[in-house]
C-alpha atoms as a PDB file:
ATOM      1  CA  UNK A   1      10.059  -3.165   5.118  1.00  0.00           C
ATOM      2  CA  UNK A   2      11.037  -6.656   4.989  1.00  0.00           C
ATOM      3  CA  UNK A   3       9.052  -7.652   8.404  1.00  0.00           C
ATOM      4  CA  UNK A   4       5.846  -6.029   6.582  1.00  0.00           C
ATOM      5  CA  UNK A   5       6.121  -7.822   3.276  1.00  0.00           C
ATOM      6  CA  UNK A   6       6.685 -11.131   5.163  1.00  0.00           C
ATOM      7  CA  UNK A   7       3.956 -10.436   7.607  1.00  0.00           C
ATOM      8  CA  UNK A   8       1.494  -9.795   4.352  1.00  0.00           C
ATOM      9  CA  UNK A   9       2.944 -13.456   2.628  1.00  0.00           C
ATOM     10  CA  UNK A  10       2.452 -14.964   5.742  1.00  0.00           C
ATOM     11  CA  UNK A  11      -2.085 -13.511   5.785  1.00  0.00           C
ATOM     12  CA  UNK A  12      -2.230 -14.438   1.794  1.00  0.00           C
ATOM     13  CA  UNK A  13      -1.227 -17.859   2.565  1.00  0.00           C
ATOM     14  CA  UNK A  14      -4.954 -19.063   2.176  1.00  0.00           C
ATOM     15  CA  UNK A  15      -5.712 -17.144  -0.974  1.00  0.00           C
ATOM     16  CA  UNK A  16      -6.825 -19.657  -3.580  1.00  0.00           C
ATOM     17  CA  UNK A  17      -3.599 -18.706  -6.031  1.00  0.00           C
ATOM     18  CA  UNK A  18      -1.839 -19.189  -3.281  1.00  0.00           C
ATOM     19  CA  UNK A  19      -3.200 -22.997  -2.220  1.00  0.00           C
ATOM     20  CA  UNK A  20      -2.967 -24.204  -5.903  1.00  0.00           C
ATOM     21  CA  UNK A  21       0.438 -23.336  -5.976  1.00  0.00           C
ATOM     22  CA  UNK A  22       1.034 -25.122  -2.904  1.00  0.00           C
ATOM     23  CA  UNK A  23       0.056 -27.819  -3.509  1.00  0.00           C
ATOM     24  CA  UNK A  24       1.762 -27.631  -6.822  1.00  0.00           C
ATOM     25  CA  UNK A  25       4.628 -27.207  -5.147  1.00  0.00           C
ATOM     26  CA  UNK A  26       4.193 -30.301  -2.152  1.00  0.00           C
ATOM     27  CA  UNK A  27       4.110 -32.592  -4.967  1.00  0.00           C
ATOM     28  CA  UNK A  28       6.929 -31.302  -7.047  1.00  0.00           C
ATOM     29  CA  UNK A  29       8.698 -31.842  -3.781  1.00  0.00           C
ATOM     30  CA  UNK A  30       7.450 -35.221  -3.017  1.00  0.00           C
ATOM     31  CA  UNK A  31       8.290 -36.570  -6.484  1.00  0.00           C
ATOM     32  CA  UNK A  32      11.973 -34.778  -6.284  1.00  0.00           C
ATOM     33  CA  UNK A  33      12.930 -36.405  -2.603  1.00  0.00           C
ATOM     34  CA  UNK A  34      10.688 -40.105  -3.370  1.00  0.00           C
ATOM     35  CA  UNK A  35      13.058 -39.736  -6.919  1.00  0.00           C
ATOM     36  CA  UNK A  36      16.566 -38.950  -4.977  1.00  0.00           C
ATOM     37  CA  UNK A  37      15.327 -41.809  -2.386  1.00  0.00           C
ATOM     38  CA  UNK A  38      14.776 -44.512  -5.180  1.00  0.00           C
ATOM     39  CA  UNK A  39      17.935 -44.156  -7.025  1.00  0.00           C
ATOM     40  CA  UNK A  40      20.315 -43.813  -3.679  1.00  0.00           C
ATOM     41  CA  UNK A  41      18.588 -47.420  -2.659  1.00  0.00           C
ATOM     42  CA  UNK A  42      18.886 -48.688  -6.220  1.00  0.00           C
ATOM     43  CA  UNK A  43      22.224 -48.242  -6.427  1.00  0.00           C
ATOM     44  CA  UNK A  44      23.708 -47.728  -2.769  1.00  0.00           C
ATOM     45  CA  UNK A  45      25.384 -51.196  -1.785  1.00  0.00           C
ATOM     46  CA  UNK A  46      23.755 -52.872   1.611  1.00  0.00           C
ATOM     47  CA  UNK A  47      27.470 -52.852   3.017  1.00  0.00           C
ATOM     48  CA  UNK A  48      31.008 -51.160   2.714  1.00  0.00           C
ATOM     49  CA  UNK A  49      33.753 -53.545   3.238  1.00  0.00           C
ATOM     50  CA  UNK A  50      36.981 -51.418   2.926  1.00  0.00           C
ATOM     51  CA  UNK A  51      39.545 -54.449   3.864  1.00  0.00           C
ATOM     52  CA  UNK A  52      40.416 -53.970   7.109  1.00  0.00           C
ATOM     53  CA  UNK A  53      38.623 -56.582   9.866  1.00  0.00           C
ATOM     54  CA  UNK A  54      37.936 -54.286  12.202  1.00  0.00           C
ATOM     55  CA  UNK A  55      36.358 -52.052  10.629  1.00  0.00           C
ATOM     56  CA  UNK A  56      34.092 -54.471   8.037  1.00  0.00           C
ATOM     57  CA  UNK A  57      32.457 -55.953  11.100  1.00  0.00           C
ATOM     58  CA  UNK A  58      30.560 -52.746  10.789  1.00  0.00           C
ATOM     59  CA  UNK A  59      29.889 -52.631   7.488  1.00  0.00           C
ATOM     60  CA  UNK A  60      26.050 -52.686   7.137  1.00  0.00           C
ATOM     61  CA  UNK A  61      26.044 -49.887   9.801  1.00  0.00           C
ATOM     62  CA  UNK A  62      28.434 -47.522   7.928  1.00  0.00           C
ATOM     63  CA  UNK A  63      26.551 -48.090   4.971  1.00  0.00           C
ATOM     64  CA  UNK A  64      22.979 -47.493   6.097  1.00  0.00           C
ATOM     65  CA  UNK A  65      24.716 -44.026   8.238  1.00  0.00           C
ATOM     66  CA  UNK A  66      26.245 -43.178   4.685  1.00  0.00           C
ATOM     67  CA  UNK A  67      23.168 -43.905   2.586  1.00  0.00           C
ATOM     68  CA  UNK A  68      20.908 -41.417   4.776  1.00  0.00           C
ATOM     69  CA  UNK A  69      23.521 -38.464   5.248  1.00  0.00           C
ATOM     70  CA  UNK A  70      23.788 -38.658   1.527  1.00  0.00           C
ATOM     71  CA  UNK A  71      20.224 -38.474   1.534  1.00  0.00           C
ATOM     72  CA  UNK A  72      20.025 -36.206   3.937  1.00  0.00           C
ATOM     73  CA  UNK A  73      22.561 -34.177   2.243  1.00  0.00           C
ATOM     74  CA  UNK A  74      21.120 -34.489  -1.179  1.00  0.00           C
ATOM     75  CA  UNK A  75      17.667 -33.324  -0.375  1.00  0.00           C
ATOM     76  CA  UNK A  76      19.151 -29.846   1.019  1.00  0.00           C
ATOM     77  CA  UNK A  77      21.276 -29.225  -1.934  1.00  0.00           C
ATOM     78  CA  UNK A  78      18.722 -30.547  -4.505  1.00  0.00           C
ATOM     79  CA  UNK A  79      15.618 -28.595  -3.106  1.00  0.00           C
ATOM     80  CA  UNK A  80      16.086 -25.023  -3.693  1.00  0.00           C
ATOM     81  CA  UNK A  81      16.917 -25.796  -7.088  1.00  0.00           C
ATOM     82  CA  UNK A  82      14.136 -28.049  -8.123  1.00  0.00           C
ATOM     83  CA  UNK A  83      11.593 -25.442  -6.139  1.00  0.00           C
ATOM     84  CA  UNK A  84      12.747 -22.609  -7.808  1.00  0.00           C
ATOM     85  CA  UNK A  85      12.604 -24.222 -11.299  1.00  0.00           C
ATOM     86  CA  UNK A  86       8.714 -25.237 -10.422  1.00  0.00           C
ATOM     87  CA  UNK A  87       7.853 -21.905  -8.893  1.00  0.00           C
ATOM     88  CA  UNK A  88       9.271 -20.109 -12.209  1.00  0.00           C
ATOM     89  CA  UNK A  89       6.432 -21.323 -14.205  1.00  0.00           C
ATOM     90  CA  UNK A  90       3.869 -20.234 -11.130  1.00  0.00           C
ATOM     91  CA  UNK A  91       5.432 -16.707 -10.242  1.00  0.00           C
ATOM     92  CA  UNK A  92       2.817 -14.807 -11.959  1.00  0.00           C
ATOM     93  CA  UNK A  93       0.322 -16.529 -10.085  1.00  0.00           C
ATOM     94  CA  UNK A  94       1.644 -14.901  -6.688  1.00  0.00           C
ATOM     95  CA  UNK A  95       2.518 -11.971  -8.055  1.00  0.00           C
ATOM     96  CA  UNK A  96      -1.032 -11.488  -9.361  1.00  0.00           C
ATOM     97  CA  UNK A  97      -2.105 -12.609  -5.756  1.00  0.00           C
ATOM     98  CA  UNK A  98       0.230 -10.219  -3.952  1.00  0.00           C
ATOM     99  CA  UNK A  99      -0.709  -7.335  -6.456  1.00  0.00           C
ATOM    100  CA  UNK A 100      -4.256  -7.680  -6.598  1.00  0.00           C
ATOM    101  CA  UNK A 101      -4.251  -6.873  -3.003  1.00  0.00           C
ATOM    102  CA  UNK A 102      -1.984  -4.730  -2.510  1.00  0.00           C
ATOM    103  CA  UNK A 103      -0.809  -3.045  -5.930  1.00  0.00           C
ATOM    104  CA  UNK A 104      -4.333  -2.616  -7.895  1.00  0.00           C
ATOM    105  CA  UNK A 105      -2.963   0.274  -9.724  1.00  0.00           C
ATOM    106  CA  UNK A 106       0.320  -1.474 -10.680  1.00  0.00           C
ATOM    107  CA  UNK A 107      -0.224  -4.778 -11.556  1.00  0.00           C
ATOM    108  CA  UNK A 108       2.260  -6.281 -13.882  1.00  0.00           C
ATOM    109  CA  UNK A 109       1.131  -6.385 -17.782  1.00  0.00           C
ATOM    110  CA  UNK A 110       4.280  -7.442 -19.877  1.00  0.00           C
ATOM    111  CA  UNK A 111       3.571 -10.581 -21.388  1.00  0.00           C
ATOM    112  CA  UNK A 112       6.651 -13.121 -20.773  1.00  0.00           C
ATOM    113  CA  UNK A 113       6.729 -15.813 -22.970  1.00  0.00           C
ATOM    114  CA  UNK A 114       6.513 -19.174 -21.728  1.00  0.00           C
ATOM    115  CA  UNK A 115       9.445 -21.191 -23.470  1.00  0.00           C
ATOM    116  CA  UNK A 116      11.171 -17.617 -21.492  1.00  0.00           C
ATOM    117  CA  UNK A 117       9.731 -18.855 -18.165  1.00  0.00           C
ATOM    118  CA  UNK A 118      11.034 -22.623 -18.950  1.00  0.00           C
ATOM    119  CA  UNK A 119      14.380 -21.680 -19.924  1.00  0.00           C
ATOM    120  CA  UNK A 120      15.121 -19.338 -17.239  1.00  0.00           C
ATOM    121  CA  UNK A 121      14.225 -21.306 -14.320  1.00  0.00           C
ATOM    122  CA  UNK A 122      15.923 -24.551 -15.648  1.00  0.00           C
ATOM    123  CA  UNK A 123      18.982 -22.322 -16.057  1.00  0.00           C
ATOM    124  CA  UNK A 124      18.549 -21.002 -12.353  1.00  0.00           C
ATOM    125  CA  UNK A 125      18.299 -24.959 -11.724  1.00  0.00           C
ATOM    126  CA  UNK A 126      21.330 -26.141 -12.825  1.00  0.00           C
ATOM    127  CA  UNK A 127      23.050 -23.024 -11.760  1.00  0.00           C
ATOM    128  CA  UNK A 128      22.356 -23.420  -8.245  1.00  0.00           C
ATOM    129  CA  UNK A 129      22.703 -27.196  -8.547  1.00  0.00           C
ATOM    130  CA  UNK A 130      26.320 -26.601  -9.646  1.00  0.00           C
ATOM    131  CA  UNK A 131      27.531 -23.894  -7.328  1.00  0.00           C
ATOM    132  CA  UNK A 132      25.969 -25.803  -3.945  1.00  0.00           C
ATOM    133  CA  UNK A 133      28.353 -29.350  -5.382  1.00  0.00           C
ATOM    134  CA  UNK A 134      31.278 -26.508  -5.754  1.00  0.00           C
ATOM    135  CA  UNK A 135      30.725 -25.948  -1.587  1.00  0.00           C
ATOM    136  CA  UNK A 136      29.942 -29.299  -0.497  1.00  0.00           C
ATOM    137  CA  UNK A 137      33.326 -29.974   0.645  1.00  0.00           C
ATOM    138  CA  UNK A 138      32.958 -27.135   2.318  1.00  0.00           C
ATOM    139  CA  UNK A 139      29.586 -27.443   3.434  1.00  0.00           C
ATOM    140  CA  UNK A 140      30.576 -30.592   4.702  1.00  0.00           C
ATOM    141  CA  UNK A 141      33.374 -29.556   6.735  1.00  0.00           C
ATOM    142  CA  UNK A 142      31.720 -26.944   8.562  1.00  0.00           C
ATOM    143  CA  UNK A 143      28.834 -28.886   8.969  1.00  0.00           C
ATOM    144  CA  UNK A 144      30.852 -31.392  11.144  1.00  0.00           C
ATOM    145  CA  UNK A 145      32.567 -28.171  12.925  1.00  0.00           C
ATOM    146  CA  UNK A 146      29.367 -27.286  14.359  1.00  0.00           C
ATOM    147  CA  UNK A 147      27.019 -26.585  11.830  1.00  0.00           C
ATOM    148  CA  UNK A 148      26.481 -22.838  12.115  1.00  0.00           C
ATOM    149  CA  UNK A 149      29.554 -22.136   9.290  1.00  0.00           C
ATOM    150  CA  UNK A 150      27.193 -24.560   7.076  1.00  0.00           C
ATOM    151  CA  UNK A 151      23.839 -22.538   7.624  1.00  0.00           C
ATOM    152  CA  UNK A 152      25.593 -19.133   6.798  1.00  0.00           C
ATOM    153  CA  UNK A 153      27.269 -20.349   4.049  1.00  0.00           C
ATOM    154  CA  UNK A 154      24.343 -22.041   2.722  1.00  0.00           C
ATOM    155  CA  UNK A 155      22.152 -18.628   3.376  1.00  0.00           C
ATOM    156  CA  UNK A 156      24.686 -16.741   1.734  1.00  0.00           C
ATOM    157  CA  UNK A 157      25.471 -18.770  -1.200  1.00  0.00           C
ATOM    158  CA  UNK A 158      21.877 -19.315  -2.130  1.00  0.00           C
ATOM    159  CA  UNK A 159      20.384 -16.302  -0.366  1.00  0.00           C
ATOM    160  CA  UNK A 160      22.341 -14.847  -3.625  1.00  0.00           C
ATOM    161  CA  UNK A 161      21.225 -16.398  -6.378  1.00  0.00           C
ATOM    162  CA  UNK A 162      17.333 -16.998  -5.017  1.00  0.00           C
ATOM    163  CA  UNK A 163      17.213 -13.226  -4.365  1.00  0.00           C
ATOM    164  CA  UNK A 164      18.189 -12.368  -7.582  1.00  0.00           C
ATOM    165  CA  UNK A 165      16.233 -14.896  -9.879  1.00  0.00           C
ATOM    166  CA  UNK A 166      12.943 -14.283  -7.687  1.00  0.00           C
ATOM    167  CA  UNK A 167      13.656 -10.285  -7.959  1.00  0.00           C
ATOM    168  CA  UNK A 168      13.658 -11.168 -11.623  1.00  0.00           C
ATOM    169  CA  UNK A 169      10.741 -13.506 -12.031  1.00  0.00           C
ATOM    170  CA  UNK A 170       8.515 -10.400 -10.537  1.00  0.00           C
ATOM    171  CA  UNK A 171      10.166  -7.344 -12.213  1.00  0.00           C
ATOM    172  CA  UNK A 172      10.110  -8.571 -15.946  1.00  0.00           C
ATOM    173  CA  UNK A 173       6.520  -8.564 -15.727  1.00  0.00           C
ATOM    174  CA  UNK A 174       6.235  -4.415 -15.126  1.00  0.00           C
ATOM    175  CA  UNK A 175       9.927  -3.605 -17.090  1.00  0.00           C
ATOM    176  CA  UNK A 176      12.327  -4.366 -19.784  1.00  0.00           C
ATOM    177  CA  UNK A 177      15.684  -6.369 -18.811  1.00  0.00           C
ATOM    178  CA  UNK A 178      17.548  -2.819 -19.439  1.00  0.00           C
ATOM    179  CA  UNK A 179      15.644  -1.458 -16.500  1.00  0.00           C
ATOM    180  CA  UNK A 180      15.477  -4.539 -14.431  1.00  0.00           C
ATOM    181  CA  UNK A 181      19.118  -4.865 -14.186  1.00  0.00           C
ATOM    182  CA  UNK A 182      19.579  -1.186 -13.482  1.00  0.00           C
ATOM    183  CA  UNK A 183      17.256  -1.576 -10.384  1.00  0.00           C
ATOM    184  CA  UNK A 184      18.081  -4.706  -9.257  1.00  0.00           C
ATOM    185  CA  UNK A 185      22.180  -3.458  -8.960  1.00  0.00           C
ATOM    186  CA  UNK A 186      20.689  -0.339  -7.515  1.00  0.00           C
ATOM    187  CA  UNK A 187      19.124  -2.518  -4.672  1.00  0.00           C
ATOM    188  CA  UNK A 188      21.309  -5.319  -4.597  1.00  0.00           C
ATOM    189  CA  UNK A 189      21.337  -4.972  -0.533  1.00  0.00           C
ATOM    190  CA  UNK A 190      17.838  -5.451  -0.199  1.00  0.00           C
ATOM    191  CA  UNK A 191      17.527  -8.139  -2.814  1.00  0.00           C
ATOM    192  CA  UNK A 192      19.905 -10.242  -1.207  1.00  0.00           C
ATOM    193  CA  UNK A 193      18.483  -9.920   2.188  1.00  0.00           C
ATOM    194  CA  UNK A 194      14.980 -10.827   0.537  1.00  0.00           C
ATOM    195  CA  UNK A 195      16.922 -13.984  -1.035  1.00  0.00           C
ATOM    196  CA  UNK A 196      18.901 -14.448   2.312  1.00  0.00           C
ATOM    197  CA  UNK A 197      15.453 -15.158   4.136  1.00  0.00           C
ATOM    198  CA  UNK A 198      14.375 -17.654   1.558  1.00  0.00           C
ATOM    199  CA  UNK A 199      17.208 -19.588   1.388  1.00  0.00           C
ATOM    200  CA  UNK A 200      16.624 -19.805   5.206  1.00  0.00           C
ATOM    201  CA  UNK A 201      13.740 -20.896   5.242  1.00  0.00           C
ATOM    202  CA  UNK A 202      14.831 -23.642   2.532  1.00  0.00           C
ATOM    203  CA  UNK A 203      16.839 -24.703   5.461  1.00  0.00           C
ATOM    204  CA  UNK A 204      13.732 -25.624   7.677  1.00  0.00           C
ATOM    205  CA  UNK A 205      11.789 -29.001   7.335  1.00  0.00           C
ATOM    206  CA  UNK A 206       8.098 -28.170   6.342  1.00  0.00           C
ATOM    207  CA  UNK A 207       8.515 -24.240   6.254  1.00  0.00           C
ATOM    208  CA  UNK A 208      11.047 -25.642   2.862  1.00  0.00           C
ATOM    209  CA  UNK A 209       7.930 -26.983   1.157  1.00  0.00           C
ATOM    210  CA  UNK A 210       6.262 -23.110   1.436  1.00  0.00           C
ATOM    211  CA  UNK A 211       9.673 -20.897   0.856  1.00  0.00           C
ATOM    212  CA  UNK A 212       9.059 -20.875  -2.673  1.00  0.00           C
ATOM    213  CA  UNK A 213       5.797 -19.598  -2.928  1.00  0.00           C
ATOM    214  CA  UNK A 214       6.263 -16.878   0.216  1.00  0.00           C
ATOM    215  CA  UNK A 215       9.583 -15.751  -1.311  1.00  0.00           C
ATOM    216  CA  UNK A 216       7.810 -15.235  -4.229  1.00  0.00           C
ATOM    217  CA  UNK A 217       5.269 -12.863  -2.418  1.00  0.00           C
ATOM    218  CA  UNK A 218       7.585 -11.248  -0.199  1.00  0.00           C
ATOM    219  CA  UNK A 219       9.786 -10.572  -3.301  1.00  0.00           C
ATOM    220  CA  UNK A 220       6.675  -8.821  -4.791  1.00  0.00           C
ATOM    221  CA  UNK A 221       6.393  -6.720  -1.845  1.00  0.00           C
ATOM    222  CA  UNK A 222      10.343  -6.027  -2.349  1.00  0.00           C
ATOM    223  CA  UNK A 223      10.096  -5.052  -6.145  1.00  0.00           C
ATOM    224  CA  UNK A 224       7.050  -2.259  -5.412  1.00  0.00           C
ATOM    225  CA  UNK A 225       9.307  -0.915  -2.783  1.00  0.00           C
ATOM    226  CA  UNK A 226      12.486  -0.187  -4.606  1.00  0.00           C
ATOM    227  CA  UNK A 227      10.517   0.718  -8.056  1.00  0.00           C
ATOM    228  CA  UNK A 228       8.526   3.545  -5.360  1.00  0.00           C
ATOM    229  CA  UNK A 229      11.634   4.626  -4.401  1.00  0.00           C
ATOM    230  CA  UNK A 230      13.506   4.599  -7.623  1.00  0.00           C
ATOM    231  CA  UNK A 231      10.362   6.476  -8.804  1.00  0.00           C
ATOM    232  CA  UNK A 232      10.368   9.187  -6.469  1.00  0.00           C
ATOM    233  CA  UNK A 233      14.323   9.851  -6.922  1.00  0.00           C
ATOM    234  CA  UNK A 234      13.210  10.518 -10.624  1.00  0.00           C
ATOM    235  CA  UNK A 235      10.785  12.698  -9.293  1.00  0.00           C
ATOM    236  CA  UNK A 236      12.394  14.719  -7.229  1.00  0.00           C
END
């Protein structure tokens, strides 16, 4: 199920909906990283002298390494967070996409309030902000023991919380938060799995700039599988 709702993201990629929010979304990044870049070399001095001789000498070279893993750093932690806030103003957008051609008969009429939209998204924002600076110790330290213990705990961390806020962004347009809760806990597996992939490909340079708007599609595809299902348990 998952392969088949990324597959379809990955053909709707040049709908129109789809471009605008693209590009939406390239410049939201560009502004975020040019932002990060201009205060760390505002403000990040041109050498570290710690007071030992030795070790001064190469000053301006531990401060330049310093100034671009924090960068580096930075961007990754930042990112997912500043992209999700953006795409929670744009979800309906892909969902609209993703339903139009797929979902005809079940496209998503509950008004959601925009101040709603806003509030939620910033909240998602500083949530994920906040829990990625809890691990960077430990992102950092399992970054330098290889960097595989970094990528799952990255995956997991924020495979968590994207999966769940993107689940959300779709479902409160077809149900009430009651009901949306009830389903999303009832298919917390696949949720997290969706959320897993996107905080992947947050991971990847480029594929980062598009994660937001695919997750947002493939999370579409995820919500009309698990209401189906729900649906025919009632049924039956």
């Amino acid at each position: 199920m998952l392969g088949t709702a990324i597959n379809r993201s990955w053909q709707q990629m040049l709908h129109p909906k789809f471009r605008s929010v693209f590009l939406t979304a390239v410049l939201a990044a560009a502004v975020t990283l040019g932002l990060l870049l201009f205060l760390l070399n505002a403000f990040w001095p041109d050498s570290i002298h710690i007071g030992w001789d030795w070790l001064d000498e190469y000053g301006d070279y531990i401060a330049s390494a310093g100034f671009w893993f924090v960068a580096g750093t930075g961007s990754y932690l930042l990112f997912p967070g500043v992209m999700t806030m953006v795409m929670g103003l744009l979800t309906d957008k892909i969902a609209d996409a993703v339903e139009e051609e797929y979902y005809p008969n079940r496209i998503g009429g509950r008004e959601v309030p925009y101040g709603d939209l806003v509030i939620s998204a910033a909240k998602l924002a500083l949530i994920m902000l906040l829990i990625n600076l809890i691990f960077l110790i430990p992102y950092i330290i399992l970054f330098f023991m290889g960097g595989f213990g970094f990528i799952l705990l990255f995956i997991a961390v924020n495979g968590l919380l994207l999966g769940r806020e993107y689940f959300e962004m779709v479902a409160i347009r077809h149900m009430n938060r009651r009901d949306m809760n009830a389903l999303r806990k009832a298919n917390s597996g696949r949720i997290f799995t969706g959320g897993a992939v996107i905080a992947a490909m947050f991971m990847v340079p480029i594929l980062n700039i598009l994660a937001p708007i695919i997750g947002a599609a493939v999370m579409t595809h995820i919500f009309h599988h698990v209401a189906d299902r729900s649906q025919s348990r009632v049924r039956g």
